[in-house]
Protein backbone atom coordinates (compact mmCIF):
# COMPACT_ATOMS: atom_id res chain seq x y z
CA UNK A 1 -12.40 44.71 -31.65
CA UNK A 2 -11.62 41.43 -33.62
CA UNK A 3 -8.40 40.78 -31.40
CA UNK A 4 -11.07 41.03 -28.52
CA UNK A 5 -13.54 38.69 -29.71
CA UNK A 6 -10.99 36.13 -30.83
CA UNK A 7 -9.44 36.27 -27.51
CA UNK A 8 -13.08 35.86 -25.95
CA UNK A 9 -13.20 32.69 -28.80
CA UNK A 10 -9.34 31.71 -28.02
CA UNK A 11 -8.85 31.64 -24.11
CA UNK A 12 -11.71 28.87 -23.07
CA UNK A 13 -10.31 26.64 -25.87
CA UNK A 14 -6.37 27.02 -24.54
CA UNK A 15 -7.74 26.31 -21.38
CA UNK A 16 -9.38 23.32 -22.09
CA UNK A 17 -6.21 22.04 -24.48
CA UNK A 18 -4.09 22.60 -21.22
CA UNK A 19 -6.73 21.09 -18.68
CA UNK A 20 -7.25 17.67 -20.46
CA UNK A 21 -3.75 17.30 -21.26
CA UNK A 22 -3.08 17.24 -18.03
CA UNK A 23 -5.76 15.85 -16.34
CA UNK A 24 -8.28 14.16 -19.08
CA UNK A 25 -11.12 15.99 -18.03
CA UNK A 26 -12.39 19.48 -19.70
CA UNK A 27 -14.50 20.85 -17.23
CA UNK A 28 -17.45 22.17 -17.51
CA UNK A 29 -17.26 25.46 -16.64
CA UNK A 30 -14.53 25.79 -19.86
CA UNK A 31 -17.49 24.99 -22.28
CA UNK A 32 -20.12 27.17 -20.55
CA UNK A 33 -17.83 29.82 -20.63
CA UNK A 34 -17.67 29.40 -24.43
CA UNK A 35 -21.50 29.33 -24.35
CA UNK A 36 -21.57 32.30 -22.49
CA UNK A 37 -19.02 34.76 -24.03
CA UNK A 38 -20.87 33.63 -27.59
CA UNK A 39 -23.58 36.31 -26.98
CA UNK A 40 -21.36 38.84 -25.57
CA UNK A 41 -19.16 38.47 -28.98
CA UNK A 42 -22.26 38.53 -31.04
CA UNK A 43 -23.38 41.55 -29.60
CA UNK A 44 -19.76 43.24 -29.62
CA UNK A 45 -19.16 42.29 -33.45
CA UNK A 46 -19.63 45.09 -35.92
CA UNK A 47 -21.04 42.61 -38.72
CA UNK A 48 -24.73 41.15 -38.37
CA UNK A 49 -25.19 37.87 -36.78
CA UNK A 50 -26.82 34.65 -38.34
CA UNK A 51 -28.42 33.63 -35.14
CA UNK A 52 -29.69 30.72 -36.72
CA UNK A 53 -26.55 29.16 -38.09
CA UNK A 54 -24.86 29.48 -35.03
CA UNK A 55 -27.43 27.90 -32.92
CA UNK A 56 -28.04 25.28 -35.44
CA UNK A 57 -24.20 24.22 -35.77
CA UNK A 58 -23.82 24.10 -31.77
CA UNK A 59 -27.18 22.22 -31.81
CA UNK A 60 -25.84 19.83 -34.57
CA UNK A 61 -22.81 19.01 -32.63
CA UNK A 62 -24.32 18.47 -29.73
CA UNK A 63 -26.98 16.21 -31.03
CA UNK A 64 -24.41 13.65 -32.75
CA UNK A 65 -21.91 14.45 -29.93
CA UNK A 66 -24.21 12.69 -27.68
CA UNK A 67 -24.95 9.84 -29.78
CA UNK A 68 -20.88 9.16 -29.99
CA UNK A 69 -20.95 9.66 -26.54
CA UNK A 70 -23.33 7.03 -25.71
CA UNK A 71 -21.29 4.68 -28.59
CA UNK A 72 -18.51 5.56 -25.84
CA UNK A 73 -16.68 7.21 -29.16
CA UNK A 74 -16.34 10.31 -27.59
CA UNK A 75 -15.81 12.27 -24.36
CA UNK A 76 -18.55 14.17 -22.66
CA UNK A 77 -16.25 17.02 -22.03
CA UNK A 78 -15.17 16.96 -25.82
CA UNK A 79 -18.87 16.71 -26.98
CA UNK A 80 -19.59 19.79 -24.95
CA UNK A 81 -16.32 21.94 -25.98
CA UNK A 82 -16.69 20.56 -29.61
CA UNK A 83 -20.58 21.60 -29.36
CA UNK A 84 -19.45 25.31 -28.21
CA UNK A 85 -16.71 25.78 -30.68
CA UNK A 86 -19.39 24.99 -33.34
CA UNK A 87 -21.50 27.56 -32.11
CA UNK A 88 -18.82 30.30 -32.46
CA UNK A 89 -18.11 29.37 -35.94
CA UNK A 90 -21.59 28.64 -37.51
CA UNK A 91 -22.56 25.87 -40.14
CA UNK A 92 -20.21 27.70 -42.68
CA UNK A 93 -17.26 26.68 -40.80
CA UNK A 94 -18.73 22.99 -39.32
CA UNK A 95 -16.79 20.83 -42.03
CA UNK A 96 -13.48 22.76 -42.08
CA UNK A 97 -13.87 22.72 -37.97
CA UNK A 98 -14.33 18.58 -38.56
CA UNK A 99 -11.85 18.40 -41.30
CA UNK A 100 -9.22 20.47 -38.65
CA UNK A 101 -9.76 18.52 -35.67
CA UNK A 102 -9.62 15.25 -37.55
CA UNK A 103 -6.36 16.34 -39.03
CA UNK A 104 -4.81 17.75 -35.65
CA UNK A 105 -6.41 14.75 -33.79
CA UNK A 106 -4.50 12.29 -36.31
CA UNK A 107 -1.20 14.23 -35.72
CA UNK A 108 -1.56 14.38 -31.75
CA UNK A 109 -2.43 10.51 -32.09
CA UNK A 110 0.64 10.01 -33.82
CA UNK A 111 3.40 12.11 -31.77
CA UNK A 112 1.89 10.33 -28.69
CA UNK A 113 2.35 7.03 -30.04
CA UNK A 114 5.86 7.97 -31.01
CA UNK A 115 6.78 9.50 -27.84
CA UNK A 116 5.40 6.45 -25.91
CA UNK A 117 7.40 4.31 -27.67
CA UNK A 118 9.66 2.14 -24.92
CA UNK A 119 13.08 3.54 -25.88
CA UNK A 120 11.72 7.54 -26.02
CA UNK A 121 9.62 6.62 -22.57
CA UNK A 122 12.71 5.86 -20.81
CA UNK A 123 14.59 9.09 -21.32
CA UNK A 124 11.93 11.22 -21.27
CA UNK A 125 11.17 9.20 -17.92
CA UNK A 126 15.11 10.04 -16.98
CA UNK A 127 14.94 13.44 -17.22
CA UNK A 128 11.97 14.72 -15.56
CA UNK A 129 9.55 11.88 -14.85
CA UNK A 130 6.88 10.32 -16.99
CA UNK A 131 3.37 12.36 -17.50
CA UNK A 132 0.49 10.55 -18.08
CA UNK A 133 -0.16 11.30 -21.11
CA UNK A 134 3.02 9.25 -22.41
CA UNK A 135 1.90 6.58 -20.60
CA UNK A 136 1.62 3.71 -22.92
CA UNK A 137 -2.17 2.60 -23.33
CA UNK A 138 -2.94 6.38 -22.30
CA UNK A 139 -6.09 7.77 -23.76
CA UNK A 140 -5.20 11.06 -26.56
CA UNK A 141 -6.75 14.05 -25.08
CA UNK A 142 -8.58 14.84 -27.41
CA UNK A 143 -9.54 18.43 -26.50
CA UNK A 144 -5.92 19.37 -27.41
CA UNK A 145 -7.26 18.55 -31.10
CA UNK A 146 -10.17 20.66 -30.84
CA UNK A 147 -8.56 24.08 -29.70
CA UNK A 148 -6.41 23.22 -32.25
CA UNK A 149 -9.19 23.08 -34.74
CA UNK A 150 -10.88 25.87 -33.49
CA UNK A 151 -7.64 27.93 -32.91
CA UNK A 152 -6.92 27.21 -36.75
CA UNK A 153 -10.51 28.87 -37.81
CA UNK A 154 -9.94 31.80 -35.01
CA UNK A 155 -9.11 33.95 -37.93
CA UNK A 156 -12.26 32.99 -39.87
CA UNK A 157 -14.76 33.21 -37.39
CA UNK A 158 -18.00 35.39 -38.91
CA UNK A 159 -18.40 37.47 -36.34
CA UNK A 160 -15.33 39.24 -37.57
């Protein structure tokens, strides 16, 4: 049962990592299925569920998600899949889910800016073309840093 539910937890986030590295845009549907499968989980998990901590963490990150949206600090589609992973894992897990995406966020900022560097852009552009996301001045896709995060906590999450 717990490789089932962290599958349910896993799949929308590798999805959304793949989606917005490609294409800078985590669509909907990816977070709403996180929403979605949440109550499926909770009902499939053998321990008790803390409805409350849940709710209040994906509540939480929505709330101040939407106020670093509107600071343009933030992606909708990042507020949304950050505000669904928080769900999954509860308050107990909100600061090591920050701390984790902050750290993997850093690291993916910093291999991008070393592979966009002028001399490593023109052999990666020999060999196969140059993605977008090497592009220099090209925004980090940031929802690559929150599977990431999440995927790092997959093991901890409380409904196993």
């Amino acid at each position: 049962m717990s490789a089932l539910l962290v599958s349910l937890f896993s799949a929308p986030l590798l999805v959304a990592a793949v989606v917005d590295l490609r294409s800078y845009r985590i669509p909907n549907v990816v977070s709403g299925a996180m929403l979605a499968l949440f109550p499926l989980a909770a009902l499939l998990s053998e321990r008790p569920v803390d409805w409350g901590s849940h709710l209040l963490a994906g509540a939480l990150f929505l709330g101040v998600g939407a106020a670093l949206f509107a600071l343009r600090a933030l992606g909708g589609g990042d507020v949304k899949l950050m505000a669904a992973t928080a769900l999954w894992l509860g308050l107990g897990l909100a600061l090591p889910f920050l701390v984790a995406v902050g750290l993997f966020g850093g690291a993916l900022t910093l291999i991008l800016l070393t592979l966009r560097h002028t001399h490593i852009q023109a052999f990666i552009q020999s060999l196969a073309g140059l993605p977008p996301v090497l592009e220099r001045g090209a925004a980090v896709p940031y929802g690559v840093a929150i599977c990431a995060g999440g995927l790092f906590l997959a093991g901890r999450l409380p409904l196993l």
